[in-house]
C-alpha atoms as a PDB file:
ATOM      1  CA  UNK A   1       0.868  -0.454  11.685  1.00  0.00           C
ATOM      2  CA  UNK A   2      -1.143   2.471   9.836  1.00  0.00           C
ATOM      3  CA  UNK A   3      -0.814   2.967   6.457  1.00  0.00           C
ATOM      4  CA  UNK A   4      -2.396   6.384   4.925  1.00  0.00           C
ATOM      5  CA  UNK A   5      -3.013   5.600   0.839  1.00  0.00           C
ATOM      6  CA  UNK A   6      -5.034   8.461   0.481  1.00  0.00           C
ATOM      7  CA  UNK A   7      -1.550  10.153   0.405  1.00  0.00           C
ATOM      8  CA  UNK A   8       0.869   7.660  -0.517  1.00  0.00           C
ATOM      9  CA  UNK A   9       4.177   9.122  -1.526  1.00  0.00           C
ATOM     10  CA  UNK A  10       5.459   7.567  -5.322  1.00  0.00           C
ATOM     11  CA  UNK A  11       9.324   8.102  -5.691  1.00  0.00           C
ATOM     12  CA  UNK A  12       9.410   9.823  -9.327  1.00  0.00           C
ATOM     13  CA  UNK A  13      12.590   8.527 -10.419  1.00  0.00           C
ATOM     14  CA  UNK A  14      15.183   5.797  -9.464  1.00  0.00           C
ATOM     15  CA  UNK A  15      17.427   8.386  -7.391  1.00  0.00           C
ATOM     16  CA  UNK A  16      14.301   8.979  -5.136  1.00  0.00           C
ATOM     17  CA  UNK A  17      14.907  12.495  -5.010  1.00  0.00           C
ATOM     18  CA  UNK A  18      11.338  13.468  -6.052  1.00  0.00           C
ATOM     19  CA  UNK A  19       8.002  12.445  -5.254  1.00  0.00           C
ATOM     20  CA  UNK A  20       4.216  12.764  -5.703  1.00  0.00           C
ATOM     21  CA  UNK A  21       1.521  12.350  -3.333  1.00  0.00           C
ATOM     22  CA  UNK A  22      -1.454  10.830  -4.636  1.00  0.00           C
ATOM     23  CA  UNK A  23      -4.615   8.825  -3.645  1.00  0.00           C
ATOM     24  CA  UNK A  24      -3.709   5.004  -4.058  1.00  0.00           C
ATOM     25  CA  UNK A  25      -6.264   3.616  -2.715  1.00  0.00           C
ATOM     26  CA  UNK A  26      -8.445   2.663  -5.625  1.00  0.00           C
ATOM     27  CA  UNK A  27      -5.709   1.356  -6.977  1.00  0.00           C
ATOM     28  CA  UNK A  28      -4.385  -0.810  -4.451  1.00  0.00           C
ATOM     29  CA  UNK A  29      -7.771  -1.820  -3.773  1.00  0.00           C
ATOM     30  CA  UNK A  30      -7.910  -3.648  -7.416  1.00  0.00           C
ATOM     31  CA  UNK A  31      -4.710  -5.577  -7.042  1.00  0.00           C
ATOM     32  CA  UNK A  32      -6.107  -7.536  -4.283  1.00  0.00           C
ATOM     33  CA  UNK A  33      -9.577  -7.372  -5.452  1.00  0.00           C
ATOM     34  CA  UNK A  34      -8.651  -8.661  -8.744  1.00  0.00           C
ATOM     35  CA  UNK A  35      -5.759 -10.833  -8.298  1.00  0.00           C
ATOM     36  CA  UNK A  36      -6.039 -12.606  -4.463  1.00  0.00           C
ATOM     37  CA  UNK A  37      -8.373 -15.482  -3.743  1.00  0.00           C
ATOM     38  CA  UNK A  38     -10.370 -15.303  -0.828  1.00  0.00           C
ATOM     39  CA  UNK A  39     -12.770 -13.571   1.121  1.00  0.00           C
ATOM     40  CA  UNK A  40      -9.713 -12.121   3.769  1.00  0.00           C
ATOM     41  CA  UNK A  41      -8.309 -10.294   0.377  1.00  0.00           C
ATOM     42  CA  UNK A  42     -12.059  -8.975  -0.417  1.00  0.00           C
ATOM     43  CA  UNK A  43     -11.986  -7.667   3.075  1.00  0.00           C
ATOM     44  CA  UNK A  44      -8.743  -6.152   3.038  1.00  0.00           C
ATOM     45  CA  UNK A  45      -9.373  -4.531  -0.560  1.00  0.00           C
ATOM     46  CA  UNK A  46     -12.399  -2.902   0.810  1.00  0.00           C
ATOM     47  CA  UNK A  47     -11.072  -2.015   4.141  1.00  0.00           C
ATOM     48  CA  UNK A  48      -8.447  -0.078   1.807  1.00  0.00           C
ATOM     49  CA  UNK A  49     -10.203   1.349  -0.760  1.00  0.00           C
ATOM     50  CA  UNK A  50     -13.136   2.701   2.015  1.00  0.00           C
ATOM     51  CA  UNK A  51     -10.415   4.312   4.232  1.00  0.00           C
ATOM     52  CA  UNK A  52      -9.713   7.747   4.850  1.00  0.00           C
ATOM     53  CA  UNK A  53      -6.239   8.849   5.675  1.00  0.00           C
ATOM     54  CA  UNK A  54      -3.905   6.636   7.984  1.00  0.00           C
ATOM     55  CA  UNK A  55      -5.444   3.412   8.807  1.00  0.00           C
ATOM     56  CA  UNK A  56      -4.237   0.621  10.799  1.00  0.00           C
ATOM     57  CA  UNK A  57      -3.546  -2.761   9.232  1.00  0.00           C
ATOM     58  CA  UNK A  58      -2.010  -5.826  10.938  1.00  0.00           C
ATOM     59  CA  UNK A  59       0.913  -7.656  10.045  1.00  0.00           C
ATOM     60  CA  UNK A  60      -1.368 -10.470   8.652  1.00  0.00           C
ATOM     61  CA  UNK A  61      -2.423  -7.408   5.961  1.00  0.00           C
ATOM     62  CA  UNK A  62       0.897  -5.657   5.210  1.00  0.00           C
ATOM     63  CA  UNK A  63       2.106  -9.325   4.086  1.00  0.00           C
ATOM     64  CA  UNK A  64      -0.501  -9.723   1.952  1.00  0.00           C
ATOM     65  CA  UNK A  65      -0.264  -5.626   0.653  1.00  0.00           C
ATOM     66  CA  UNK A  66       3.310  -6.623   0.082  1.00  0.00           C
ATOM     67  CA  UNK A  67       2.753  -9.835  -1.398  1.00  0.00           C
ATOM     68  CA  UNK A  68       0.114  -8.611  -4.201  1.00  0.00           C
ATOM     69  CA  UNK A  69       2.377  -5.535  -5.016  1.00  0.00           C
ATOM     70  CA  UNK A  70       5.446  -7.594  -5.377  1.00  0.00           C
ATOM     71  CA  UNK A  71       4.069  -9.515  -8.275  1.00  0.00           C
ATOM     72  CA  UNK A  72       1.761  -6.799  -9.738  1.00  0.00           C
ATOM     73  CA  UNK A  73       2.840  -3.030  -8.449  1.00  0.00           C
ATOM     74  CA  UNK A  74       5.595  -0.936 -10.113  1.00  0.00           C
ATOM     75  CA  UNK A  75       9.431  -0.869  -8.617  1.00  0.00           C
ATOM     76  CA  UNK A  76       8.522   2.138  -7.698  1.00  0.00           C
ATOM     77  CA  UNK A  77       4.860   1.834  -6.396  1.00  0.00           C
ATOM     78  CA  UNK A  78       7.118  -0.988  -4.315  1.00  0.00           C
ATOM     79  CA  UNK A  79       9.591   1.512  -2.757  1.00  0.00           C
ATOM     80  CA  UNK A  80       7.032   3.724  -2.147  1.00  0.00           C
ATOM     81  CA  UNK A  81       5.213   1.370   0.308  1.00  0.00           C
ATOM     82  CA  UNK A  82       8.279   0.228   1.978  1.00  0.00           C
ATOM     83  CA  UNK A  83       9.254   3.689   2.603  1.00  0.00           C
ATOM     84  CA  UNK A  84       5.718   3.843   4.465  1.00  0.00           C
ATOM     85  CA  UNK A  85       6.099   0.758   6.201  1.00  0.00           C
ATOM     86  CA  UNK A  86       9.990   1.881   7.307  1.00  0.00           C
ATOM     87  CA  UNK A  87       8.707   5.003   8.582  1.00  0.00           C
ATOM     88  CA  UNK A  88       5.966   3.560  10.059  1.00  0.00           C
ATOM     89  CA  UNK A  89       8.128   0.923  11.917  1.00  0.00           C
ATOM     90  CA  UNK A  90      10.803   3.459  13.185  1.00  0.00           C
ATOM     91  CA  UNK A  91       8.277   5.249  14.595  1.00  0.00           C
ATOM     92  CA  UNK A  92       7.315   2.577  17.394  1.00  0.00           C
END
């Protein structure tokens, strides 16, 4: 599944009729970096944070992107990247 957070959409309020597009890389990056054990989360932290645009992650990764941001991301950082993981299921 690819994931693009150089331009990750953020839902700006809880009716989700607005958004931003930003660069979330960085900061995705850090919640793994700082808060996962293991050299698979070092990987994957890197592997984000060095990518440019959409970039293809397994399933092994989006559990573990969804895992970290469930504890330590925003609600709405959270519906963002489910909205990008919907979208990017529908479209196989």
């Amino acid at each position: 599944m690819k994931i693009n957070f150089k331009q990750f959409r953020l839902p700006l309020g809880i009716d989700r009729t607005r958004y931003q597009t930003g660069d979330a890389r960085e900061s995705v990056a850090n919640m793994l970096y700082l808060n996962v054990n293991g050299i698979r989360a070092h990987a994957l932290a890197l592997k984000i944070y060095q990518s440019e645009g959409e970039t293809e992650y397994s399933e092994e990764e989006i559990k573990s992107i969804m895992d970290v941001a469930n504890m330590y991301a925003t609600p709405a950082f959270i519906d963002g990247l489910c909205d990008m993981i919907q979208v990017n299921n529908s479209n196989k």
